[in-house]
PDB file of N, CA and C in Angstrom:
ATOM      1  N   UNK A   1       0.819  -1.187   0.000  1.00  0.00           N
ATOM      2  CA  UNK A   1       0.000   0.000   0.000  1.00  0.00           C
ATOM      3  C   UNK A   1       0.868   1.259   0.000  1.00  0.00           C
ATOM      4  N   UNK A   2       2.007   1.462   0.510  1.00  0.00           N
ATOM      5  CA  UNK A   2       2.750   2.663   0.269  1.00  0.00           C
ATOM      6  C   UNK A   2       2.510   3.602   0.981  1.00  0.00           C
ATOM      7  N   UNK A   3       1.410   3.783   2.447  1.00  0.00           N
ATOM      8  CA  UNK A   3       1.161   4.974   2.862  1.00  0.00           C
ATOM      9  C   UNK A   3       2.462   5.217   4.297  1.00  0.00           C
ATOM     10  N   UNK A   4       2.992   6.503   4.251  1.00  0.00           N
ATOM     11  CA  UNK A   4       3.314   7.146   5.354  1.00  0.00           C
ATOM     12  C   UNK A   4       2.392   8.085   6.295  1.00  0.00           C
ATOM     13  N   UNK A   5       1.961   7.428   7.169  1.00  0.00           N
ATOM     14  CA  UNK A   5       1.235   8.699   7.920  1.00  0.00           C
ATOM     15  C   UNK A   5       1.512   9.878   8.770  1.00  0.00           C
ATOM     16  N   UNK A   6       2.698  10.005   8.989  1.00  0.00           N
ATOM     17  CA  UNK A   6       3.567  10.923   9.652  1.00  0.00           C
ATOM     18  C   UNK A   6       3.368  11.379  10.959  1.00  0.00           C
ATOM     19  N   UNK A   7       2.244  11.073  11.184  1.00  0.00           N
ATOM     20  CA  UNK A   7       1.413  11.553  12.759  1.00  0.00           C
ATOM     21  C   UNK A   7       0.957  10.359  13.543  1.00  0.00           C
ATOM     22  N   UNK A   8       1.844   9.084  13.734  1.00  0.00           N
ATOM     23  CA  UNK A   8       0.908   8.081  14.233  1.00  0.00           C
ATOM     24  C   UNK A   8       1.307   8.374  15.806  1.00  0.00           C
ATOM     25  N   UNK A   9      -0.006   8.162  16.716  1.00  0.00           N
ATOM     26  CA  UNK A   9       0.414   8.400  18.109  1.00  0.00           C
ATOM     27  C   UNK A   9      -1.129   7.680  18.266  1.00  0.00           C
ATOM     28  N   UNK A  10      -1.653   7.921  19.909  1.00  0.00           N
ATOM     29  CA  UNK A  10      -2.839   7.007  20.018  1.00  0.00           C
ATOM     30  C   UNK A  10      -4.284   7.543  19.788  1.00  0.00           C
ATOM     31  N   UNK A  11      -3.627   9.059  19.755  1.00  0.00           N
ATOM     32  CA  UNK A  11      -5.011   9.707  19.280  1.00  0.00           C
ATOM     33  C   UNK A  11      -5.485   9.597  18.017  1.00  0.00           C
ATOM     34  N   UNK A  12      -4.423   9.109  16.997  1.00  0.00           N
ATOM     35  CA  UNK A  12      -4.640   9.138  15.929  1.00  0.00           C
ATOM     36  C   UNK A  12      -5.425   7.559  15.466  1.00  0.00           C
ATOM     37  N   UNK A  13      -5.478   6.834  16.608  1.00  0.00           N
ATOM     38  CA  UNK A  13      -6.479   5.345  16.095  1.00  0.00           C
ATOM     39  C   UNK A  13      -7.207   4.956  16.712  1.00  0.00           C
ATOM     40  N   UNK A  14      -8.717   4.073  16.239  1.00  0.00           N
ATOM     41  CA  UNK A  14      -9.701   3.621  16.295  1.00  0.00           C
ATOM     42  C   UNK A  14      -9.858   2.347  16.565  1.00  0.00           C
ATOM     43  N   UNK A  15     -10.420   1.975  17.713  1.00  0.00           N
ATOM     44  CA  UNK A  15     -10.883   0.889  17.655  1.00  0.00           C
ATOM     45  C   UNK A  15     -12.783   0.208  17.223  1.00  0.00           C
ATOM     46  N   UNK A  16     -12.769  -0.537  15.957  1.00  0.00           N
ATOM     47  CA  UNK A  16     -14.016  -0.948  15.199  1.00  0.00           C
ATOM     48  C   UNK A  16     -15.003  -1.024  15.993  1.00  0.00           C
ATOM     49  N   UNK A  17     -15.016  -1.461  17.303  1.00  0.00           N
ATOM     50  CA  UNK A  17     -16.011  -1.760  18.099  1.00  0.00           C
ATOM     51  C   UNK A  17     -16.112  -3.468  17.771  1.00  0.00           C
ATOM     52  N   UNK A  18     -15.921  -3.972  17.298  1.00  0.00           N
ATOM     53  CA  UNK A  18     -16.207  -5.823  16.627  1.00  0.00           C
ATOM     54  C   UNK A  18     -15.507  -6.294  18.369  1.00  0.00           C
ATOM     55  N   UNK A  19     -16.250  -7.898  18.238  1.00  0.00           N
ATOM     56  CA  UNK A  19     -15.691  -8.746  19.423  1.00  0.00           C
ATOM     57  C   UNK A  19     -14.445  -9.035  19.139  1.00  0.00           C
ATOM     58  N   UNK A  20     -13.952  -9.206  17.964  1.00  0.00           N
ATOM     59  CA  UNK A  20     -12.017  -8.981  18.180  1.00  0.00           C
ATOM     60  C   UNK A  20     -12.265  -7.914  17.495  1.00  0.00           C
ATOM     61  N   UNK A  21     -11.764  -7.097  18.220  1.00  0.00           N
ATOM     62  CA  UNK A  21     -11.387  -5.308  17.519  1.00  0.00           C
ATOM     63  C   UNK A  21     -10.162  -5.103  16.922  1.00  0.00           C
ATOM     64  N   UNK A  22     -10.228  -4.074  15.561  1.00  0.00           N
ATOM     65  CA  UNK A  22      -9.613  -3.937  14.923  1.00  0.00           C
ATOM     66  C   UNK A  22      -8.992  -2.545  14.944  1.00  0.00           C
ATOM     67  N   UNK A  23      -7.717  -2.406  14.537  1.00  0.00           N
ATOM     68  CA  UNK A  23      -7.040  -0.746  14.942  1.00  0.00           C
ATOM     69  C   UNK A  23      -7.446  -0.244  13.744  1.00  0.00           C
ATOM     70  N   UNK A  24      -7.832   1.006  13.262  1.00  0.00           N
ATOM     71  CA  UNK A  24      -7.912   1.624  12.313  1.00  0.00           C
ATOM     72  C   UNK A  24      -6.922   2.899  12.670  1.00  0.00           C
ATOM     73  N   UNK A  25      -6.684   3.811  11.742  1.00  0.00           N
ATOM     74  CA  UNK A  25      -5.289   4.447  11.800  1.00  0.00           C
ATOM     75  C   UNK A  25      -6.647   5.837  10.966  1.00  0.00           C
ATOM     76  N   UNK A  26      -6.176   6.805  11.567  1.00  0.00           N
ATOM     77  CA  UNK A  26      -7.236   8.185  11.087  1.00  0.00           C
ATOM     78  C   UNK A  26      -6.257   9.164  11.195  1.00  0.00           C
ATOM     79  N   UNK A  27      -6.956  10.421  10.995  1.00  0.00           N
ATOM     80  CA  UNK A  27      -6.513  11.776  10.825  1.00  0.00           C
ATOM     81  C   UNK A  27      -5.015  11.893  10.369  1.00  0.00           C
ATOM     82  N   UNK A  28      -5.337  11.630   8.590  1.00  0.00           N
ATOM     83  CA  UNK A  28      -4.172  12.023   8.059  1.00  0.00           C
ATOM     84  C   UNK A  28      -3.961  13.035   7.501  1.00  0.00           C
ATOM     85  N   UNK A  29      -4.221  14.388   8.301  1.00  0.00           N
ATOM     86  CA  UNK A  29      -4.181  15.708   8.635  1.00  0.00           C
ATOM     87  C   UNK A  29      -3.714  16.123   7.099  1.00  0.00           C
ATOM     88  N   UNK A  30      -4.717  16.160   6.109  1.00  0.00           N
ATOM     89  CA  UNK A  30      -4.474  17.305   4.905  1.00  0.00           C
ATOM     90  C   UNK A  30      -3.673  18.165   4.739  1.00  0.00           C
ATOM     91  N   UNK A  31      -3.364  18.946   3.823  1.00  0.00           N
ATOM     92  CA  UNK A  31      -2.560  20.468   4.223  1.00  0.00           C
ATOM     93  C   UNK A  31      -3.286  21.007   3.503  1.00  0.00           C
ATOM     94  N   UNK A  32      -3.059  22.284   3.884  1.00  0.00           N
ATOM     95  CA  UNK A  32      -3.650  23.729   3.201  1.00  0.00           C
ATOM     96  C   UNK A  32      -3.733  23.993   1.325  1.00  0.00           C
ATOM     97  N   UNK A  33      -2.449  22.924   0.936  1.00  0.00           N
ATOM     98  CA  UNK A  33      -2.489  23.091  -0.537  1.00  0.00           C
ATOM     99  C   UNK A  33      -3.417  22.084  -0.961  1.00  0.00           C
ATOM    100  N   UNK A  34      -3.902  21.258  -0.002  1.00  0.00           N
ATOM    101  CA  UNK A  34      -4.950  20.205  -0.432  1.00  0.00           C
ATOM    102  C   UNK A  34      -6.674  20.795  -0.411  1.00  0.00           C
ATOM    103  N   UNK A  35      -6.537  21.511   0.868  1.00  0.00           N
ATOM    104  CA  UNK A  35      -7.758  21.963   0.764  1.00  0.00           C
ATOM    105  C   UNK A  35      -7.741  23.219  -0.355  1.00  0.00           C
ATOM    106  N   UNK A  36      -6.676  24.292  -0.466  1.00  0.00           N
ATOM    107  CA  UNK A  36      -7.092  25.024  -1.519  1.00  0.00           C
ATOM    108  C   UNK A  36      -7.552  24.112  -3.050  1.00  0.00           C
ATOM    109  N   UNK A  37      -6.910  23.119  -3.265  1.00  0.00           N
ATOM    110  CA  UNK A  37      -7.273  22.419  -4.088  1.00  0.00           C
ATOM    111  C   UNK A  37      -9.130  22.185  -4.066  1.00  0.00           C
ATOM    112  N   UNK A  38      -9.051  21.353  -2.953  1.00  0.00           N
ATOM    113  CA  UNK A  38     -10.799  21.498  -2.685  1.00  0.00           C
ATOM    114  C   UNK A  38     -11.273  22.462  -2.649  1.00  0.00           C
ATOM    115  N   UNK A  39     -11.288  23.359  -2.717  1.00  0.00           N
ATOM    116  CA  UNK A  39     -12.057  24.643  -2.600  1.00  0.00           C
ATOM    117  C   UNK A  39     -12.112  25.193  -3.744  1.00  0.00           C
ATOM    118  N   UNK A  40     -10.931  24.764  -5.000  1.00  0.00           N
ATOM    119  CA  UNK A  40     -11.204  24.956  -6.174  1.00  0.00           C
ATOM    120  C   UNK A  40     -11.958  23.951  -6.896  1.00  0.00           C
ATOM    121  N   UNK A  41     -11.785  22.499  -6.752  1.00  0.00           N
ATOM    122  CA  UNK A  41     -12.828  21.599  -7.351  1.00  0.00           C
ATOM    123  C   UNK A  41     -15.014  22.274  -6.761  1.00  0.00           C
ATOM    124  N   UNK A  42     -14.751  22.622  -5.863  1.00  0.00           N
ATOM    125  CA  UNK A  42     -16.214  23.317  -5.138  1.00  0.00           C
ATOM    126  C   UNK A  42     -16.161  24.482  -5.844  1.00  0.00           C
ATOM    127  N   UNK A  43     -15.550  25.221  -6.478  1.00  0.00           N
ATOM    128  CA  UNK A  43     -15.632  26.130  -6.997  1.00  0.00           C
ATOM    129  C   UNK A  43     -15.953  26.227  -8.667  1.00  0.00           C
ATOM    130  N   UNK A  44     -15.444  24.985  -8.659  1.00  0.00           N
ATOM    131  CA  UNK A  44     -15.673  24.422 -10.363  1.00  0.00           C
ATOM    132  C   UNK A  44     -17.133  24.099 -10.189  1.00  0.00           C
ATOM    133  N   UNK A  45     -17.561  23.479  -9.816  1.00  0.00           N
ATOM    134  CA  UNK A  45     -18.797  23.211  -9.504  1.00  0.00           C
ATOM    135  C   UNK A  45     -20.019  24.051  -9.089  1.00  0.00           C
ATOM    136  N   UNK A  46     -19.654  25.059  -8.398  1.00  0.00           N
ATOM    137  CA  UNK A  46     -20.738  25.768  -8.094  1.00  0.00           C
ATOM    138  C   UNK A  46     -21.011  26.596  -9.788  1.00  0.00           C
ATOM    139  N   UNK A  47     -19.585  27.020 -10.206  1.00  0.00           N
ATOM    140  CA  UNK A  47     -19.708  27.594 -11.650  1.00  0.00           C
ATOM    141  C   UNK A  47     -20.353  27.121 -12.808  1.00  0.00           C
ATOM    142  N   UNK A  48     -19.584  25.770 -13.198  1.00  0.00           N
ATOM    143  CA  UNK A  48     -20.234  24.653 -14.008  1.00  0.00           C
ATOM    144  C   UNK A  48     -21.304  24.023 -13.914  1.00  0.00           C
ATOM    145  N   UNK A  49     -21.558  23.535 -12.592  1.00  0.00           N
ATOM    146  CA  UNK A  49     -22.203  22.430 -12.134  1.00  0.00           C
ATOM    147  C   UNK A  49     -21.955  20.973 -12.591  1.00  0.00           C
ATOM    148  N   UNK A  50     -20.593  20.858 -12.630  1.00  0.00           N
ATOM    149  CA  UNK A  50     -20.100  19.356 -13.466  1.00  0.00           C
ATOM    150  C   UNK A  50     -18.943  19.142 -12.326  1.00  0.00           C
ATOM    151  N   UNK A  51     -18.148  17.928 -12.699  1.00  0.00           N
ATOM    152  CA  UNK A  51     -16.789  17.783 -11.969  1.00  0.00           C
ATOM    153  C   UNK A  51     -16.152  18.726 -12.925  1.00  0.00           C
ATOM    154  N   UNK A  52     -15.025  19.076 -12.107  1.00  0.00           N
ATOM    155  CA  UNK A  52     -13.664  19.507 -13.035  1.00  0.00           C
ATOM    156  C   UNK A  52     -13.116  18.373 -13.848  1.00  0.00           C
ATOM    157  N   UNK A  53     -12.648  17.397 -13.013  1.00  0.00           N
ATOM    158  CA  UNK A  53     -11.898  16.546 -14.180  1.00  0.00           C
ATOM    159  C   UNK A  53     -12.524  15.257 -14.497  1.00  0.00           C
ATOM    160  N   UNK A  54     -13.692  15.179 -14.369  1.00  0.00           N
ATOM    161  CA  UNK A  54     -14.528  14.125 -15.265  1.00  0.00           C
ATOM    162  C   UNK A  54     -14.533  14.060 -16.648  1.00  0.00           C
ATOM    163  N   UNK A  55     -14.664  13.072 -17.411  1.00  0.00           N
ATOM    164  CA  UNK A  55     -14.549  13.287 -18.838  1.00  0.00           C
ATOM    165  C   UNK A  55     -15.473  13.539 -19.358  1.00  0.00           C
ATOM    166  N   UNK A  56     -16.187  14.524 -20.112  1.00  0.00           N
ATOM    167  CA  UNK A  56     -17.537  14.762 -20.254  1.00  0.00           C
ATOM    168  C   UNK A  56     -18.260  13.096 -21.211  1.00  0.00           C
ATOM    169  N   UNK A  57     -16.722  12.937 -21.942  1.00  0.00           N
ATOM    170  CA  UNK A  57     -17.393  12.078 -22.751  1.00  0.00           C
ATOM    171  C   UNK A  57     -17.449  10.234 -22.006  1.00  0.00           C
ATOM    172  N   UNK A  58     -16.985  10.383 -21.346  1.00  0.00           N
ATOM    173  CA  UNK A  58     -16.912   9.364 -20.381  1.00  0.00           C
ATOM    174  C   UNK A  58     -16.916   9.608 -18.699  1.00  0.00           C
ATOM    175  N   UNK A  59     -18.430  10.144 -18.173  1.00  0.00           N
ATOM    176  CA  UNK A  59     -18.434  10.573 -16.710  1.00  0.00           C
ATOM    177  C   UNK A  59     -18.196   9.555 -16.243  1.00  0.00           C
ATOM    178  N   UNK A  60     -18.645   8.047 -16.348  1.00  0.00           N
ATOM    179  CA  UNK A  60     -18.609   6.837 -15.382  1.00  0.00           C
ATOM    180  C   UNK A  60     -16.984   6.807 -15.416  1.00  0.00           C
ATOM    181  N   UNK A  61     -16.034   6.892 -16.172  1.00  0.00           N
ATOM    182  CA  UNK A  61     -14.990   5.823 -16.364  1.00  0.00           C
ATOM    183  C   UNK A  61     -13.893   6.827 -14.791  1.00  0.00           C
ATOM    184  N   UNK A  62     -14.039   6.014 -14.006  1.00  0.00           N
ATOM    185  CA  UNK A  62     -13.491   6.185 -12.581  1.00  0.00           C
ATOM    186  C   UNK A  62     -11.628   6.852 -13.105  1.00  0.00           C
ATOM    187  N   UNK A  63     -11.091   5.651 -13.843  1.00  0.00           N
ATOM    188  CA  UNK A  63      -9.631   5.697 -14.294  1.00  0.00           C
ATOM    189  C   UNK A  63      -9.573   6.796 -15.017  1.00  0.00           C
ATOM    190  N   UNK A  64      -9.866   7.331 -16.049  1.00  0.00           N
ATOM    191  CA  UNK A  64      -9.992   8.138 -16.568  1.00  0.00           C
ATOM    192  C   UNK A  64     -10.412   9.523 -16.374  1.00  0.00           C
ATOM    193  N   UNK A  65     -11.024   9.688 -14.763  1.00  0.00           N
ATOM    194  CA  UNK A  65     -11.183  10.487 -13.921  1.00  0.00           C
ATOM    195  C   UNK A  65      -9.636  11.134 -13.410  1.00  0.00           C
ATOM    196  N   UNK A  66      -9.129  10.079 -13.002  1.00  0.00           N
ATOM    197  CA  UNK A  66      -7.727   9.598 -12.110  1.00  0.00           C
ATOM    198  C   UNK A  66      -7.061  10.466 -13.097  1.00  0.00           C
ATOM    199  N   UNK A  67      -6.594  10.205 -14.385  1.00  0.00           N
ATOM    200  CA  UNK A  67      -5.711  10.412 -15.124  1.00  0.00           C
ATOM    201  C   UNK A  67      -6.138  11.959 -15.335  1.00  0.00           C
ATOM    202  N   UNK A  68      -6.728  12.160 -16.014  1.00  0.00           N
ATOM    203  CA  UNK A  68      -7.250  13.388 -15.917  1.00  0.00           C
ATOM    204  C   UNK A  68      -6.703  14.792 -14.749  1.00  0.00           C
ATOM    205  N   UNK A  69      -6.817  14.064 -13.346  1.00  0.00           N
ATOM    206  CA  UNK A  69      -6.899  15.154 -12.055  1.00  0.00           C
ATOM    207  C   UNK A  69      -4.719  14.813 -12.122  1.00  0.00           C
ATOM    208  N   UNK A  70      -4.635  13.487 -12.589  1.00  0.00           N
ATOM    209  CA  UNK A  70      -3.304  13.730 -12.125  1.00  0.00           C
ATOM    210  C   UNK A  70      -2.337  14.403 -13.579  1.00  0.00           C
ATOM    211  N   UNK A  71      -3.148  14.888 -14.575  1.00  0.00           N
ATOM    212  CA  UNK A  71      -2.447  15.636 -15.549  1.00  0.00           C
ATOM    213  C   UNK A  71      -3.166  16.967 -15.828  1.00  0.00           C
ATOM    214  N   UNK A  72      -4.030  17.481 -14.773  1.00  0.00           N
ATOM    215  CA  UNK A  72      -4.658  18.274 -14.542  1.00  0.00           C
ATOM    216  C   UNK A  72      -5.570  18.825 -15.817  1.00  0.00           C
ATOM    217  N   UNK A  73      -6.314  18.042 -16.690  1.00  0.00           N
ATOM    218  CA  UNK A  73      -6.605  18.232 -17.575  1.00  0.00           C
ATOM    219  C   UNK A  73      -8.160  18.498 -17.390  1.00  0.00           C
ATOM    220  N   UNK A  74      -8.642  20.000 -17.016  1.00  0.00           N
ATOM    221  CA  UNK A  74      -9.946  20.521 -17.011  1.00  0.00           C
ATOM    222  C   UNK A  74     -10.471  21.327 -18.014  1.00  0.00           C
ATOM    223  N   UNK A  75     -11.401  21.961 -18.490  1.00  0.00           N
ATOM    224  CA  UNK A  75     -11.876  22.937 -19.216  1.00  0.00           C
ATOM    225  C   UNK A  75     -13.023  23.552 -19.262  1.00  0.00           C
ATOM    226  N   UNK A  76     -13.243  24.736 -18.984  1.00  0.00           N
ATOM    227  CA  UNK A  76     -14.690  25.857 -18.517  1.00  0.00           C
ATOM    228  C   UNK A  76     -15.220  25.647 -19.697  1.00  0.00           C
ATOM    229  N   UNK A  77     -16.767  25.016 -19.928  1.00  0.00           N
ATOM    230  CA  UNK A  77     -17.201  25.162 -21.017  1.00  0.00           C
ATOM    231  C   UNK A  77     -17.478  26.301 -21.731  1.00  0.00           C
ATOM    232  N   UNK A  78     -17.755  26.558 -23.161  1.00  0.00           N
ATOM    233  CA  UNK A  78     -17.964  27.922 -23.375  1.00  0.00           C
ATOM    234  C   UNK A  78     -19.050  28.136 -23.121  1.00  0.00           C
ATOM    235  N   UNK A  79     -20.149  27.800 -22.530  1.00  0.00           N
ATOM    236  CA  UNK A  79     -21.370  28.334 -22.227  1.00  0.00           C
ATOM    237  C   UNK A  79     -21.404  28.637 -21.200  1.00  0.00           C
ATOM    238  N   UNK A  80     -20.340  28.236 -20.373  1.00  0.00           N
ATOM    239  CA  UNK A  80     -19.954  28.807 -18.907  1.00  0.00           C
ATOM    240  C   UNK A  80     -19.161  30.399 -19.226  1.00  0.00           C
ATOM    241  N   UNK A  81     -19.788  31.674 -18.448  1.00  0.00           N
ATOM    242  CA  UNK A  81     -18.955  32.419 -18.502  1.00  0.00           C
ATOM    243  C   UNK A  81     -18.363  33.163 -17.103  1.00  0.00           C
ATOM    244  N   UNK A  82     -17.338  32.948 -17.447  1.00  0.00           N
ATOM    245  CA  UNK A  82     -16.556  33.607 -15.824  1.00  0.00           C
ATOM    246  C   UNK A  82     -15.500  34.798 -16.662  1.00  0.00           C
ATOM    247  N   UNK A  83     -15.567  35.570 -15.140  1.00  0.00           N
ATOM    248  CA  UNK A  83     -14.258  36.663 -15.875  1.00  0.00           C
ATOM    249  C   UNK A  83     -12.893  36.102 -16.326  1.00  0.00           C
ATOM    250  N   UNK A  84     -12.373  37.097 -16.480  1.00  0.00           N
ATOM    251  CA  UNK A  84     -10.808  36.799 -16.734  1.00  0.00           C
ATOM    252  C   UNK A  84      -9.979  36.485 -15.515  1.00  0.00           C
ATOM    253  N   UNK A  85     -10.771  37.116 -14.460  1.00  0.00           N
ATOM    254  CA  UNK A  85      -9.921  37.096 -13.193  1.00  0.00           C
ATOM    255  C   UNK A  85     -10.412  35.785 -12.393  1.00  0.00           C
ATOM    256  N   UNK A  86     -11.490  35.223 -12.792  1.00  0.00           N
ATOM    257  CA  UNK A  86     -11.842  33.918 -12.053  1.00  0.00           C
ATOM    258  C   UNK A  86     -11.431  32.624 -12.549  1.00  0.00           C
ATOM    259  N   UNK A  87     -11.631  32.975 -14.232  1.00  0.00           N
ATOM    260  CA  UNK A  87     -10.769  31.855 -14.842  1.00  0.00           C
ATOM    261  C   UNK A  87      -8.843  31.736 -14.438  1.00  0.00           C
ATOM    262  N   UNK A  88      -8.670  32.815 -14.383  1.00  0.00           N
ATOM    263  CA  UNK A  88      -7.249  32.776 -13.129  1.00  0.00           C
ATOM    264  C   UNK A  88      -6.612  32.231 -12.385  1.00  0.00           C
ATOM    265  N   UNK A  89      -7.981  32.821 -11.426  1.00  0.00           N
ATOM    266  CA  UNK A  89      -7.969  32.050 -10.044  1.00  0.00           C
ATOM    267  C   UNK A  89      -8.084  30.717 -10.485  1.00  0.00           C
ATOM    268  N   UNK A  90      -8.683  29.626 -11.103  1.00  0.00           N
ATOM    269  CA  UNK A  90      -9.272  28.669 -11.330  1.00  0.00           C
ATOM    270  C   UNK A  90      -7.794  27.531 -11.747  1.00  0.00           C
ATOM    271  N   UNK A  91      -7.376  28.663 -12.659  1.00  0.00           N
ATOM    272  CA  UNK A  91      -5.957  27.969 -12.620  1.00  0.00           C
ATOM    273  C   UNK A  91      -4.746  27.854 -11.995  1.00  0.00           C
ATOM    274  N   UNK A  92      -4.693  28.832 -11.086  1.00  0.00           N
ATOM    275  CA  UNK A  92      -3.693  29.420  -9.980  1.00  0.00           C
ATOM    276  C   UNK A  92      -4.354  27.952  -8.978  1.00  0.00           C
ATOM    277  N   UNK A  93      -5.267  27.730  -9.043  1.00  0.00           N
ATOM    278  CA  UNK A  93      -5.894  26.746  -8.205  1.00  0.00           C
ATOM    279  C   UNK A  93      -5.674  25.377  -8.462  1.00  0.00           C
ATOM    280  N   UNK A  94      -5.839  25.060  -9.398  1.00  0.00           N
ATOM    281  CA  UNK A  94      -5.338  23.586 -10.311  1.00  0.00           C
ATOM    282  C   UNK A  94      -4.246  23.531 -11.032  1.00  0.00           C
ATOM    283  N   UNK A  95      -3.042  23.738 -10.099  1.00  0.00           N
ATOM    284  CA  UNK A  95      -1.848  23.317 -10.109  1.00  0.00           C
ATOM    285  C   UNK A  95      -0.995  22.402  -9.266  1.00  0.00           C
ATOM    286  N   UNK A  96      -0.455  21.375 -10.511  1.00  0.00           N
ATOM    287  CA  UNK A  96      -0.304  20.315 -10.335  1.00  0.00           C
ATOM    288  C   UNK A  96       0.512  20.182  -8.959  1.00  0.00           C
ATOM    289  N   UNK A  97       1.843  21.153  -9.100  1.00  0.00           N
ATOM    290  CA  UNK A  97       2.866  21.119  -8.709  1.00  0.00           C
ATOM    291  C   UNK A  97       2.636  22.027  -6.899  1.00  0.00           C
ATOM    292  N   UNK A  98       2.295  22.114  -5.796  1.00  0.00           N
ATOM    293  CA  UNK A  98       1.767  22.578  -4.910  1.00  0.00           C
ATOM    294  C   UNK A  98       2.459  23.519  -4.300  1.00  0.00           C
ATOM    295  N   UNK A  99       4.022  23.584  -4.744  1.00  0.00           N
ATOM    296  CA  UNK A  99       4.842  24.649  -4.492  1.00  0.00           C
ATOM    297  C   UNK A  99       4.093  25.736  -4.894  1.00  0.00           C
ATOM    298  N   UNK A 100       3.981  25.759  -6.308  1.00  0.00           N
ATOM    299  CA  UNK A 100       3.605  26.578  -7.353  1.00  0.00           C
ATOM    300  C   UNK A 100       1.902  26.915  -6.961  1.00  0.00           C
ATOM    301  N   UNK A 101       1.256  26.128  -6.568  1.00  0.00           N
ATOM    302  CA  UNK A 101      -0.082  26.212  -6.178  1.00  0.00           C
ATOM    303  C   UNK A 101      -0.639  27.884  -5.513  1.00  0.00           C
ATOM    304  N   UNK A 102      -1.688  28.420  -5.945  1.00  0.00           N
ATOM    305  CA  UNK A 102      -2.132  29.499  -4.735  1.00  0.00           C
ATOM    306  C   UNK A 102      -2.092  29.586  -3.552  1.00  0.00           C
ATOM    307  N   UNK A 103      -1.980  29.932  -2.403  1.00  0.00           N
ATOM    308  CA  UNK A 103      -2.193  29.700  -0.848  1.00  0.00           C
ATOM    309  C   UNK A 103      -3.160  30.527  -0.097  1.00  0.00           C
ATOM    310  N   UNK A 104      -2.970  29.867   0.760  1.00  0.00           N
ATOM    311  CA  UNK A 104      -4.596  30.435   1.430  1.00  0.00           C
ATOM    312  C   UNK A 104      -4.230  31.864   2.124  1.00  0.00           C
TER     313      UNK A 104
END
C-alpha cells in the first residue's frame, strides 16, 4: 500500500467496536495546498455544475477520472462564462505542482 502517515500516536487510532477489535489508523491531517485544491474543485462546480476533471465524454470511467486530475486536464465550457480574473484564479488553483499552487 505505500502509505506514510507521519502523525501516528494514540489519538490518531480507532478501535471498530467488533468482538475482536480492529485498529484503524485516522486523521491524516491534509494540508492547506490540499484543501485550496478542494475549494477549487467546489468552486468548479458551483460555476459549471459538473466535476472539473470528469470526462464529459466518459463521466462513469473512474480511471480516466484519475488520469485526468493527475495531468490536470480541465476545461470551462464555453457556455460557462466567468471573468478573466476567475478563470485565473481557477488555474492558480489547479496546479499540479503545490509549491507553485495558490495559498490560502
Amino acid at each position: 500500500m505505500q502509505v506514510c502517515h507521519r502523525d501516528f500516536e494514540l489519538e490518531n487510532t480507532l478501535l471498530d467496536g467488533s468482538q475482536a477489535p480492529r485498529l484503524k489508523i485516522c486523521d491524516f491531517g491534509y494540508s492547506k495546498v490540499a484543501d485550496v485544491w478542494s475549494c477549487g474543485v467546489t468552486l468548479y462546480i458551483m460555476l459549471v455544475g459538473a466535476y472539473s476533471f470528469e470526462d464529459p465524454d466518459e463521466p462513469k470511467n473512474f480511471w480516466r477520472t484519475i488520469q485526468r486530475v493527475l495531468n490536470v486536464q480541465y476545461s470551462i465550457p464555453d457556455y460557462v462564462h466567468v471573468s478573466p480574473e476567475c478563470g485565473h484564479l481557477i488555474s492558480r488553483i489547479f496546479e499540479a505542482d503545490p509549491a507553485k499552487r495558490i495559498t490560502i
